[in-house]
N, C-alpha and C. Protein backbone atom coordinates (compact mmCIF):
# COMPACT_ATOMS: atom_id res chain seq x y z
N UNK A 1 0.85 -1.18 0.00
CA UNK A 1 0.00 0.00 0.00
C UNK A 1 0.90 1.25 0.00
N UNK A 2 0.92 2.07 -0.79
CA UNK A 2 1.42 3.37 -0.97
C UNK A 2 0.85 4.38 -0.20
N UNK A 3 0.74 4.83 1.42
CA UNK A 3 0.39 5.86 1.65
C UNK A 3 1.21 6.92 1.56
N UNK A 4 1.18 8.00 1.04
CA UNK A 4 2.11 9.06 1.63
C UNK A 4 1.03 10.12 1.85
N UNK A 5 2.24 11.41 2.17
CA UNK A 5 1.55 12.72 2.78
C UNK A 5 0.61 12.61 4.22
N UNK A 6 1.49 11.73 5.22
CA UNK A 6 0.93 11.73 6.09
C UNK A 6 0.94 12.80 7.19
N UNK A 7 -0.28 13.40 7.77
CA UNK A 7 -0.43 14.11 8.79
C UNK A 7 -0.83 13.72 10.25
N UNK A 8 0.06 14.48 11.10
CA UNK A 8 -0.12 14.02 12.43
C UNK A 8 -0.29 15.50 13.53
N UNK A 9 -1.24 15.14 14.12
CA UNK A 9 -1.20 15.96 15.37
C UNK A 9 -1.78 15.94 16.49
N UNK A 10 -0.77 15.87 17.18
CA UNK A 10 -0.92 15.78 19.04
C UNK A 10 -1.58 17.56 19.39
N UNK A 11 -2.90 17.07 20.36
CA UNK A 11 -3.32 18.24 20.75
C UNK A 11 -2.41 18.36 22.37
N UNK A 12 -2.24 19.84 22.46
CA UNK A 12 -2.66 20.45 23.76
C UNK A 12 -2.76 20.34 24.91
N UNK A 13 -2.44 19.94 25.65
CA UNK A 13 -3.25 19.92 27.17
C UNK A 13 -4.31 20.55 27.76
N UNK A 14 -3.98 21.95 27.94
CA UNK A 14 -4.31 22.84 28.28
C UNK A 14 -4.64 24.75 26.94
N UNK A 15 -5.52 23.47 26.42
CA UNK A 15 -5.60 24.57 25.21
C UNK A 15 -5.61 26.46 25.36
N UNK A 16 -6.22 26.73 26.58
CA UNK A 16 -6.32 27.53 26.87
C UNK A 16 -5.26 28.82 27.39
N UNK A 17 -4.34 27.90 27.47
CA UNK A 17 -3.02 28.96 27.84
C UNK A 17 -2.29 29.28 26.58
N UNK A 18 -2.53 28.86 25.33
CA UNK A 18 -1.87 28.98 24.04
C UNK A 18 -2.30 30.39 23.38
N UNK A 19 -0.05 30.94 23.39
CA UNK A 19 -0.57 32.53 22.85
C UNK A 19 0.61 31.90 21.69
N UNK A 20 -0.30 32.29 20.25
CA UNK A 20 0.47 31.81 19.23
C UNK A 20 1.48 33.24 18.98
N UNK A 21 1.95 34.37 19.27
CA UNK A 21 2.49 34.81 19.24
C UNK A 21 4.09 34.52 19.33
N UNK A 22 4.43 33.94 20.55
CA UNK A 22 5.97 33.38 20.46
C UNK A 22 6.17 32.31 19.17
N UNK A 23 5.32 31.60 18.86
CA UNK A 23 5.66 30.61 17.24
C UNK A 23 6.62 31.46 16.55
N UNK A 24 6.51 32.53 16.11
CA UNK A 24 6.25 33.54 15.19
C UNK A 24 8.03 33.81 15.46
N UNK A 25 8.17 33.81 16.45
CA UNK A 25 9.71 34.29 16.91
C UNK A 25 10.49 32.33 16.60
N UNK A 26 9.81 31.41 17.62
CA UNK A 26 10.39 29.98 17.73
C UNK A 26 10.92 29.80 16.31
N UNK A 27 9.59 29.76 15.47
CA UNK A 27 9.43 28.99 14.14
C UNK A 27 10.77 29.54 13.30
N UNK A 28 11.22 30.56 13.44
CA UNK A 28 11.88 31.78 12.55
C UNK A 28 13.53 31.46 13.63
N UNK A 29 13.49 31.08 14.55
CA UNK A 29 15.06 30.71 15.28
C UNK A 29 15.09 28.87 14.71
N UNK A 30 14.06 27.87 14.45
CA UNK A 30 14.08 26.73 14.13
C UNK A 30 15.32 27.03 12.48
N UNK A 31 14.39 28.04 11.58
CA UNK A 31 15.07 28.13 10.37
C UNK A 31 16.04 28.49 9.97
N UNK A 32 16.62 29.70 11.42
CA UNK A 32 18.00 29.88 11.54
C UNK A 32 18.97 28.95 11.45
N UNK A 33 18.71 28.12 12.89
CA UNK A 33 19.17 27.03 13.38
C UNK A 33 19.09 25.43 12.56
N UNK A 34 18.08 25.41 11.85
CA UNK A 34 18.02 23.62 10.89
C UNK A 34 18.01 23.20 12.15
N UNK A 35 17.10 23.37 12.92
CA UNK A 35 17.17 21.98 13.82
C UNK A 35 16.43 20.86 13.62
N UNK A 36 14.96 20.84 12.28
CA UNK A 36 14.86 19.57 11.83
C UNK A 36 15.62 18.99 10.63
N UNK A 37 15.45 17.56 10.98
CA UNK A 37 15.60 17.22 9.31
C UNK A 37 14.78 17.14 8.17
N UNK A 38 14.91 18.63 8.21
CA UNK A 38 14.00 19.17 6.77
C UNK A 38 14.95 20.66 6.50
N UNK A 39 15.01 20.65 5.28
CA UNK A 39 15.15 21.89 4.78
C UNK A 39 13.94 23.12 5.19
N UNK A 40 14.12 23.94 6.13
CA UNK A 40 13.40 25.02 6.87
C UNK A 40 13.46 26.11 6.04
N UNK A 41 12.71 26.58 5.69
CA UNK A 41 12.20 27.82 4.49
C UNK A 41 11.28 29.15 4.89
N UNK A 42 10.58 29.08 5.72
CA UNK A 42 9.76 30.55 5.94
C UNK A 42 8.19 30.30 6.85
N UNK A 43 8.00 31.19 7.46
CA UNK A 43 6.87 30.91 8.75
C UNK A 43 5.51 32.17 7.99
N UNK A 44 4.43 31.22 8.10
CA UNK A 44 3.66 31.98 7.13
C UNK A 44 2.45 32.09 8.68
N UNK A 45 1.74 33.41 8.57
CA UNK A 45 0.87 33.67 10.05
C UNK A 45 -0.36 33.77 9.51
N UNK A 46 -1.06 33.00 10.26
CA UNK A 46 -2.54 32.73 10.19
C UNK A 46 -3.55 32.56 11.46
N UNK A 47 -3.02 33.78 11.92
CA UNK A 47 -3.36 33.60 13.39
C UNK A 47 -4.52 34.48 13.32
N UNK A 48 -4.85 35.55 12.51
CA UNK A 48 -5.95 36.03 12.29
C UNK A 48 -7.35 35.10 11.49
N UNK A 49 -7.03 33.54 11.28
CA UNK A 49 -7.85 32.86 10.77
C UNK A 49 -8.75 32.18 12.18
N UNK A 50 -10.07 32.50 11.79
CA UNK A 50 -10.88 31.48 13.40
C UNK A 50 -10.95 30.04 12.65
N UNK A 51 -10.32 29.34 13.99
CA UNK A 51 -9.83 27.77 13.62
C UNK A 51 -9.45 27.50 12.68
N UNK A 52 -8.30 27.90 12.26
CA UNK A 52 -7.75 27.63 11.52
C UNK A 52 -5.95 27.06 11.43
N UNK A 53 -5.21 27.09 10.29
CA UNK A 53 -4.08 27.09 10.76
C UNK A 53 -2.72 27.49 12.03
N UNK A 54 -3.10 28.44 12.12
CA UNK A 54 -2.52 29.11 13.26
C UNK A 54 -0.87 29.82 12.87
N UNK A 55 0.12 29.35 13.51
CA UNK A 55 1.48 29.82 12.51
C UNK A 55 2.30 28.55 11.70
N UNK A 56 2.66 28.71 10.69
CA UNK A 56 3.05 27.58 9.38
C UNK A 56 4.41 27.76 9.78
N UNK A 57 5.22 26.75 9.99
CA UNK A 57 6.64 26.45 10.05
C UNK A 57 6.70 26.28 8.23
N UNK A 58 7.14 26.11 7.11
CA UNK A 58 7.01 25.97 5.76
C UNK A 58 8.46 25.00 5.50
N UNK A 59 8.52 24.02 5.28
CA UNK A 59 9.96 23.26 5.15
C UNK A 59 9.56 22.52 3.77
N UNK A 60 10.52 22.26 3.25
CA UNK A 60 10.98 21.72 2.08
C UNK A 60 10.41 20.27 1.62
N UNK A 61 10.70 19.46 3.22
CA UNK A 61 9.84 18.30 2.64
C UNK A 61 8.24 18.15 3.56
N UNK A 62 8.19 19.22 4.55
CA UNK A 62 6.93 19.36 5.54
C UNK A 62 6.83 20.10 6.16
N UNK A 63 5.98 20.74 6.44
CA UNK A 63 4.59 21.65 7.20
C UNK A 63 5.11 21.93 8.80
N UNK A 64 4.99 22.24 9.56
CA UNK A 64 5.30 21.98 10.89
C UNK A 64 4.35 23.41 11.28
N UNK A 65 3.22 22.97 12.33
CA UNK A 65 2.13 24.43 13.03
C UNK A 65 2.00 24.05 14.59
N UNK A 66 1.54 25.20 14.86
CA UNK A 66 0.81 25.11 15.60
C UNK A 66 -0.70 25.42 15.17
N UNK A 67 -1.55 24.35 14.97
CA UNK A 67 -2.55 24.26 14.44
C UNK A 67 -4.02 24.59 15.11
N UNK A 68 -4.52 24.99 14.87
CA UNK A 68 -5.90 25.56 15.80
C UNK A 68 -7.64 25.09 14.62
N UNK A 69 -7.63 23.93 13.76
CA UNK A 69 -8.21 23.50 13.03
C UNK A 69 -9.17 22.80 14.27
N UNK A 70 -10.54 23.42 13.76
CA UNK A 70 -11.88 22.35 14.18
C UNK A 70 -11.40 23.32 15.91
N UNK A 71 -10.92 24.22 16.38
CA UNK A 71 -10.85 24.71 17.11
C UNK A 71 -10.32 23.65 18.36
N UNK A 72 -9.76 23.24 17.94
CA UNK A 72 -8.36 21.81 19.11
C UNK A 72 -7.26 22.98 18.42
N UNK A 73 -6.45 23.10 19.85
CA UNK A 73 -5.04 23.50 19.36
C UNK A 73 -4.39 22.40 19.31
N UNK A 74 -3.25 22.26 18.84
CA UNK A 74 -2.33 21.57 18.88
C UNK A 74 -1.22 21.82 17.37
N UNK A 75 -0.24 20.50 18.11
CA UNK A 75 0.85 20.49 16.72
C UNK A 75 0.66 19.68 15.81
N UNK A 76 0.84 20.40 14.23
CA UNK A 76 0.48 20.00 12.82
C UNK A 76 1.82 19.50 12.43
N UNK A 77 1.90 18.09 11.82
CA UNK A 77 3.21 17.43 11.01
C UNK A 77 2.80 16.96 9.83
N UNK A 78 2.76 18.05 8.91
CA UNK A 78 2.34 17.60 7.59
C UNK A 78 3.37 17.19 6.54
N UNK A 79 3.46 16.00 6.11
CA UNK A 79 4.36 15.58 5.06
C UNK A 79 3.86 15.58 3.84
N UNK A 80 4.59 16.63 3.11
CA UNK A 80 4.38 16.72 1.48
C UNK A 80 5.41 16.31 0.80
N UNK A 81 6.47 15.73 0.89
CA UNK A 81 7.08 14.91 0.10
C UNK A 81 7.21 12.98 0.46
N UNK A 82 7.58 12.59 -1.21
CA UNK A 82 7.13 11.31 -0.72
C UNK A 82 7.84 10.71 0.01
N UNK A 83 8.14 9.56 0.90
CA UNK A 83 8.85 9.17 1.41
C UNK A 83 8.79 7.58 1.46
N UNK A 84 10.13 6.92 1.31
CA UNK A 84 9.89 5.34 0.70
C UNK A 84 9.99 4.52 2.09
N UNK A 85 9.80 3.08 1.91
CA UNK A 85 9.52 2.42 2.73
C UNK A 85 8.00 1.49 2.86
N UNK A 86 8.07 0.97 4.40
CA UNK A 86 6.61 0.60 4.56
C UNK A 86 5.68 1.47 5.25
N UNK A 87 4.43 1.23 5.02
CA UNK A 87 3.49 2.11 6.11
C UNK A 87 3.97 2.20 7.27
N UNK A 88 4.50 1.07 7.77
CA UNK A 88 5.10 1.42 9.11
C UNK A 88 6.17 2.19 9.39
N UNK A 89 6.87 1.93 8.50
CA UNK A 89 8.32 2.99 8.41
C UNK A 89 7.37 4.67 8.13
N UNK A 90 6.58 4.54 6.88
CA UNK A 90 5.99 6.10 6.95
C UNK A 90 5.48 6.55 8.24
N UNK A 91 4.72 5.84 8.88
CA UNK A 91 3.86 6.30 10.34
C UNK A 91 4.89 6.29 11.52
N UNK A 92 6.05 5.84 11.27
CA UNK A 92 6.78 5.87 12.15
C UNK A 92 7.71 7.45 12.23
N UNK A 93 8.33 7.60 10.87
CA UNK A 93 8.80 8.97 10.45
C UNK A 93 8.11 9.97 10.79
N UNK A 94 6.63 9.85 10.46
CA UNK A 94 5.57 11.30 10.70
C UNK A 94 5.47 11.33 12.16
N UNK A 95 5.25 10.05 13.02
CA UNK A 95 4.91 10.31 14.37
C UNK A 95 6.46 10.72 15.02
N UNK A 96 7.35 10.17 14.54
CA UNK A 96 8.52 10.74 15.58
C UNK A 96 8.84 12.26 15.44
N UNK A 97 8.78 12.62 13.75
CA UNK A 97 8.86 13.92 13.39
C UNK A 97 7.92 15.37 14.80
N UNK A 98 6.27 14.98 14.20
CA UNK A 98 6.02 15.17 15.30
C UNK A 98 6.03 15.50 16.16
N UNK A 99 6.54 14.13 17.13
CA UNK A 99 6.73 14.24 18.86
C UNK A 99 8.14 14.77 18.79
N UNK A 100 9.61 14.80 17.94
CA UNK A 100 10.01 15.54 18.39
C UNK A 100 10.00 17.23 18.87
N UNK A 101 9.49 17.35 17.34
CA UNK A 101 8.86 18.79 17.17
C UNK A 101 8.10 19.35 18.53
N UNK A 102 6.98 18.68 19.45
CA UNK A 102 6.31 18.77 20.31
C UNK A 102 7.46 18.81 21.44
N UNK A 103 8.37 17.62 21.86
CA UNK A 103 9.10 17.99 22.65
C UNK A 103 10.19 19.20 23.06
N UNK A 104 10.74 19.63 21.10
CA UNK A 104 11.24 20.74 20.81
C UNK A 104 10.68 22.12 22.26
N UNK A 105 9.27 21.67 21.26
CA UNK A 105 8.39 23.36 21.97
C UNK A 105 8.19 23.29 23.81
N UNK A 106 8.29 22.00 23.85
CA UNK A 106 7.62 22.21 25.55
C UNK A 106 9.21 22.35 26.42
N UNK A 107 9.96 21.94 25.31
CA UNK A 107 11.70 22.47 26.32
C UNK A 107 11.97 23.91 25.80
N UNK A 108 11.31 24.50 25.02
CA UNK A 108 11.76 26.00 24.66
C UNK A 108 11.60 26.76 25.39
N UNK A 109 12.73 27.77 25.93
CA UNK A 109 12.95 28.52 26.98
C UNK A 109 11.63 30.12 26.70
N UNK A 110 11.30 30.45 25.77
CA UNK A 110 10.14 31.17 25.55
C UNK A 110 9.00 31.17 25.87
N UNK A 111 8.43 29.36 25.73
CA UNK A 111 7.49 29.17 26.58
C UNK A 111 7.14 29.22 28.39
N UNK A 112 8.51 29.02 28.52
CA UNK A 112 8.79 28.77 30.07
C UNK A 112 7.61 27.62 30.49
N UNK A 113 7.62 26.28 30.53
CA UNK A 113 7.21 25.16 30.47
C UNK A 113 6.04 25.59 30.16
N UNK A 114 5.15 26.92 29.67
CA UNK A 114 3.43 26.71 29.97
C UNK A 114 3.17 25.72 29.00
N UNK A 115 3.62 25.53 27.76
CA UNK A 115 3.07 24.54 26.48
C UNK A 115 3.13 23.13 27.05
N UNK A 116 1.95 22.11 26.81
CA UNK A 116 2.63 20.91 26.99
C UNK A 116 1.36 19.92 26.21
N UNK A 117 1.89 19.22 25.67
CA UNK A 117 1.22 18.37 24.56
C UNK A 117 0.79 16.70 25.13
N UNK A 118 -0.24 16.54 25.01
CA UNK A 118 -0.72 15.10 25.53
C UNK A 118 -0.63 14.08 24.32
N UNK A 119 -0.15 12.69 24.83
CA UNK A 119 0.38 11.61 23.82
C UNK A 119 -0.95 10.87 23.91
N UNK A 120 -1.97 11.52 24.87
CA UNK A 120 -3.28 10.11 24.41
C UNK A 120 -4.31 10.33 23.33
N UNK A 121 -4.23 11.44 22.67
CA UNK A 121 -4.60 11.87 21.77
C UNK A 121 -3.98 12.07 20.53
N UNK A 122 -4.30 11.39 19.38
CA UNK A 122 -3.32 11.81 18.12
C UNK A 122 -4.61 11.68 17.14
N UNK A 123 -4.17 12.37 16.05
CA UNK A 123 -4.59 12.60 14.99
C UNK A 123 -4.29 12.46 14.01
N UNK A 124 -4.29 10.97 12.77
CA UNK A 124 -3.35 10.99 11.53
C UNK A 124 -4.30 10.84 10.07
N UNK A 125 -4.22 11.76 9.56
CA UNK A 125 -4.68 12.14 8.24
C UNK A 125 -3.74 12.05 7.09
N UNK A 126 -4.59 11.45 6.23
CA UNK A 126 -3.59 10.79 4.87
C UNK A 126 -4.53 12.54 3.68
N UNK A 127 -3.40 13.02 4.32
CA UNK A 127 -3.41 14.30 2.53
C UNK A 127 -3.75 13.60 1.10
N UNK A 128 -4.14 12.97 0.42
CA UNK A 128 -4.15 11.92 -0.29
C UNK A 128 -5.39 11.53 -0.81
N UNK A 129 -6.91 12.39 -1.22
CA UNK A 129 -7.81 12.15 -1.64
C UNK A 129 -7.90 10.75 -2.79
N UNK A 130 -6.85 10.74 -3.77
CA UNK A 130 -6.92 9.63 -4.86
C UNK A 130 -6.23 8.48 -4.00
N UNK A 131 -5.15 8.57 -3.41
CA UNK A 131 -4.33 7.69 -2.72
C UNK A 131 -5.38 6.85 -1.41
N UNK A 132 -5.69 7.73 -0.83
CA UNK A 132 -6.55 7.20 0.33
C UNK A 132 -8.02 8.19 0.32
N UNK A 133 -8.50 7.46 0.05
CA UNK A 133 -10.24 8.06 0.15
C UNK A 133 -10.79 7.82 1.40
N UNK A 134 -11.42 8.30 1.64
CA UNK A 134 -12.45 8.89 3.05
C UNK A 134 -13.64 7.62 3.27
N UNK A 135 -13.54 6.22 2.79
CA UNK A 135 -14.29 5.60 2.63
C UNK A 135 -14.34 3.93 3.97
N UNK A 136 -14.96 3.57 4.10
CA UNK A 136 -14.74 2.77 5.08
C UNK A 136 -13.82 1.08 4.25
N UNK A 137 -13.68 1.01 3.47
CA UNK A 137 -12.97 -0.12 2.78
C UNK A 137 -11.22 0.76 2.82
N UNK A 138 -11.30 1.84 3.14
CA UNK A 138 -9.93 2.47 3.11
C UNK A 138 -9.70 2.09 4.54
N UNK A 139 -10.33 2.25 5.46
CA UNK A 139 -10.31 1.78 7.34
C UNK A 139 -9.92 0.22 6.86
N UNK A 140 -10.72 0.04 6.21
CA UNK A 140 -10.42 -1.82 6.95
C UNK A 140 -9.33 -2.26 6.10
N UNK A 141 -8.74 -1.45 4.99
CA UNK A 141 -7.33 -2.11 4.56
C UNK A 141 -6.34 -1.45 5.23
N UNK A 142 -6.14 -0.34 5.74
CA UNK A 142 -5.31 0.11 6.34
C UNK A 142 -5.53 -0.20 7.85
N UNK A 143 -6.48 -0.98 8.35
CA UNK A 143 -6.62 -1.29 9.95
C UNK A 143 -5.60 -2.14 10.59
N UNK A 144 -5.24 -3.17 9.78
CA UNK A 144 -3.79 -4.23 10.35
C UNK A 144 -2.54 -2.90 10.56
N UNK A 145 -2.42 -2.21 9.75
CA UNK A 145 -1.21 -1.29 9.68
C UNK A 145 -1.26 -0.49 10.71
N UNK A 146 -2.47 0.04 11.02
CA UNK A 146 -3.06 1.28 12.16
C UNK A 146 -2.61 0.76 13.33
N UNK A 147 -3.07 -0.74 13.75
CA UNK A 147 -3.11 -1.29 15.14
C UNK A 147 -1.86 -1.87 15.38
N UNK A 148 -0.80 -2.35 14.04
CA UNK A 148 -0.16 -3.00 14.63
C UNK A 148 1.31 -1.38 14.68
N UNK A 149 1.11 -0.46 14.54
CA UNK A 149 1.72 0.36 14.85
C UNK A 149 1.50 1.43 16.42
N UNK A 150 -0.06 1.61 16.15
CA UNK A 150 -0.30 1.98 17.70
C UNK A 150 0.02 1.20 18.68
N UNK A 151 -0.20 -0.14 18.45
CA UNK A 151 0.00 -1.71 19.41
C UNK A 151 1.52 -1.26 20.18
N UNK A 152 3.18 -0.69 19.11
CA UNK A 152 3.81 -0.47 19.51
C UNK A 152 4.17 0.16 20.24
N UNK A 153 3.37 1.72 19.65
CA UNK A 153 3.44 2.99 19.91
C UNK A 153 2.85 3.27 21.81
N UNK A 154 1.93 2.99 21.88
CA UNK A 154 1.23 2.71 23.43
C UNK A 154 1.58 1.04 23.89
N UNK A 155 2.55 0.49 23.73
CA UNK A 155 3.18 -0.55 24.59
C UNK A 155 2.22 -1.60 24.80
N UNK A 156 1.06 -2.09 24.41
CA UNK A 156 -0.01 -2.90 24.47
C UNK A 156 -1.10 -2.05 25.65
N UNK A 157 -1.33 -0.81 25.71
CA UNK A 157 -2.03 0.19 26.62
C UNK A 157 -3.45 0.35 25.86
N UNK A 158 -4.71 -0.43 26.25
CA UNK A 158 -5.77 -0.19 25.29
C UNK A 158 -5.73 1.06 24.76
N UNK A 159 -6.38 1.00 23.77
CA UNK A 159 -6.74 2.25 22.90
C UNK A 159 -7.95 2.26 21.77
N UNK A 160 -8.68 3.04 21.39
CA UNK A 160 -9.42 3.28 20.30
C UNK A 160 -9.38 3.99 19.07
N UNK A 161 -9.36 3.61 18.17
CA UNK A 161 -9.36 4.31 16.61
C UNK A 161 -10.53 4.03 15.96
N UNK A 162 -10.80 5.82 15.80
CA UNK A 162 -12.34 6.25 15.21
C UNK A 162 -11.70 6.87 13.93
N UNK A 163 -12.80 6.55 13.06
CA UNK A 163 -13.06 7.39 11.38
C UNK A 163 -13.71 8.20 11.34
N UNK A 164 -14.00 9.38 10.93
CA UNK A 164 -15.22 10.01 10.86
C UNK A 164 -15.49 10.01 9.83
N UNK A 165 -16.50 9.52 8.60
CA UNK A 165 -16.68 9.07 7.68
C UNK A 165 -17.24 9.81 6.58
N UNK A 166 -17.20 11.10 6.38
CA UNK A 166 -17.73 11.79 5.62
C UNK A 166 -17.22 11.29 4.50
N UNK A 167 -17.68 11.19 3.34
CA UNK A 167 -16.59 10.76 2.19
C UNK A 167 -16.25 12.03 1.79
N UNK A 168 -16.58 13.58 1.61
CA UNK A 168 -16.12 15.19 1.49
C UNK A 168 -14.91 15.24 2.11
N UNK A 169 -14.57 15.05 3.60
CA UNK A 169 -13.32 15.19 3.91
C UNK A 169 -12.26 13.66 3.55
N UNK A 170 -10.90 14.28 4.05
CA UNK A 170 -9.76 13.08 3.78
C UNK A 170 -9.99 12.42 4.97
N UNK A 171 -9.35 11.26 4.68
CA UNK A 171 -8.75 10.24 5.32
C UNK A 171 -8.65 10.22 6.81
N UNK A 172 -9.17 10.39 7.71
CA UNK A 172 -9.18 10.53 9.01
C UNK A 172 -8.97 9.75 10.30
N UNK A 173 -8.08 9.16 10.89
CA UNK A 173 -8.63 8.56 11.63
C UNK A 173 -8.05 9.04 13.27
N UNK A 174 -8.81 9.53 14.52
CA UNK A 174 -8.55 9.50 15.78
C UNK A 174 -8.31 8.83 16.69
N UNK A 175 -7.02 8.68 17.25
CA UNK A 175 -6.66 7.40 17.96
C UNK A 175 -6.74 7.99 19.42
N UNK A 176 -7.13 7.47 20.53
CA UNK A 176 -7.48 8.08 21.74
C UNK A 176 -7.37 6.34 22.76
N UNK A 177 -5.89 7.07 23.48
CA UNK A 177 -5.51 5.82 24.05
C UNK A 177 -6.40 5.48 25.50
N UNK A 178 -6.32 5.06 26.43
CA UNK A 178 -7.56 4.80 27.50
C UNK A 178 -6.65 5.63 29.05
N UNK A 179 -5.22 5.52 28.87
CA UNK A 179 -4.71 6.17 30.03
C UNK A 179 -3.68 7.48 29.18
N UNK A 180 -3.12 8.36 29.90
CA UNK A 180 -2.58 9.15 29.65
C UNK A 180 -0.78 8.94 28.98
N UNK A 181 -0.45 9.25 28.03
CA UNK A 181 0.50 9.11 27.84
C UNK A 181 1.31 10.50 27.54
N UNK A 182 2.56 10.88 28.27
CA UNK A 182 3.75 12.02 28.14
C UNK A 182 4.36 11.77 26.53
N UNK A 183 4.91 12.78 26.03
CA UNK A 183 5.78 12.85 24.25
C UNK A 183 7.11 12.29 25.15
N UNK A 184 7.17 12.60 25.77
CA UNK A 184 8.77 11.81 25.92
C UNK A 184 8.65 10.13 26.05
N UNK A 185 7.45 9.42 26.62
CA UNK A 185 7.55 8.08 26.53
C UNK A 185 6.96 7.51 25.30
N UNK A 186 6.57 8.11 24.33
CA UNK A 186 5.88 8.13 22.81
C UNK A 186 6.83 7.95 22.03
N UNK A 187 7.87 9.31 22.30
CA UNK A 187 8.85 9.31 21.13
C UNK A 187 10.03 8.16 21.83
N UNK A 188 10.29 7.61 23.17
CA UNK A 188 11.27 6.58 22.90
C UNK A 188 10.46 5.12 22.76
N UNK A 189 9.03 4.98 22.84
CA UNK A 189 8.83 4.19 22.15
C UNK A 189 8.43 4.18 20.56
N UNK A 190 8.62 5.19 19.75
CA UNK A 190 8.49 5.14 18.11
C UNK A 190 9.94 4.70 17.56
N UNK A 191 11.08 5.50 18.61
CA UNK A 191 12.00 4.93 18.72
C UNK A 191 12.96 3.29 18.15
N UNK A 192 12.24 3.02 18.99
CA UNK A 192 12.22 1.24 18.92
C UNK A 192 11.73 0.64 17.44
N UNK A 193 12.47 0.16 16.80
CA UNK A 193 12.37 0.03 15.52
C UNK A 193 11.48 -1.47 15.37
């Protein structure tokens, strides 16, 4: 199965303390610095949009926000270039990308710890209307791939994965684990190959 252009995002904790203003400075010292592995290119502001994007990190092979879509804040890891391998290797790349990114922001001395991102909540969307359609035969071929990657990802920690099935929107699916999980025990278990 060929998925690419996968999107991921961990909401928030505490949505309510989020002033997208410092992004604007972070995002713009990230591009100085290359501290991902992505070619870093320019921070586009959309903070005057209601629920919407919020501020655009813009990189070469992906997206990086702080995202305020459907009015959930959180962090956006959008991959627009393709990337080879298996689904698991792709879902593995987008989720570590990600949670590092997330861990990035909650150690950034600007925030002074207020940011902090919850691992029991994720969000992964396939950009990919022809590739992956919004349809429930797209869930049940991609369901072995979904579970046996979350299975890793949350350590055998129940969990649930919902579709929301509109066939109008993409590819959706919400994974919402049953206990709480920290980005630092996420990303050393995506880790684990």
């Amino acid at each position: 199965m060929d998925i690419q252009h996968l999107n991921v995002k961990f909401f928030v904790e505490h949505p309510e303390v989020v002033d997208l203003d410092p992004f604007l400075t972070i995002f713009n010292r990230w591009i100085q610095e290359q501290v991902c592995d992505d070619l870093l290119i320019d921070v586009a502001d959309y903070r005057h949009v209601v629920a919407g994007p919020g501020v655009v990190l813009i990189g070469h092979q992906a997206n990086y926000s702080l995202d305020n879509t459907d009015n959930r804040s959180g962090f956006l890891y959008n991959r627009k270039a393709r990337l080879d391998g298996s689904v698991q290797d792709r879902l593995r790349q987008a989720v570590r990308s990600a949670l590092l990114a997330c861990r990035r922001l909650e150690e950034d001395p600007l925030l002074q710890g207020a940011l902090r991102f919850s691992g029991q909540e994720v969000r992964v969307l396939i950009n990919d209307r022809l590739i992956a359609p919004n349809t429930e035969a797209m869930l049940l071929a991609l369901q072995p791939e979904l579970h046996a990657f979350f299975d890793g990802l949350y350590g055998g920690a129940e969990y649930t994965i919902s579709h929301p099935s509109d066939p109008r929107e993409r590819f959706t699916v919400h994974v919402q684990a049953s206990a709480p999980f920290d980005i630092t025990t996420l990303l050393d278990a995506v880790n684990i190959p």
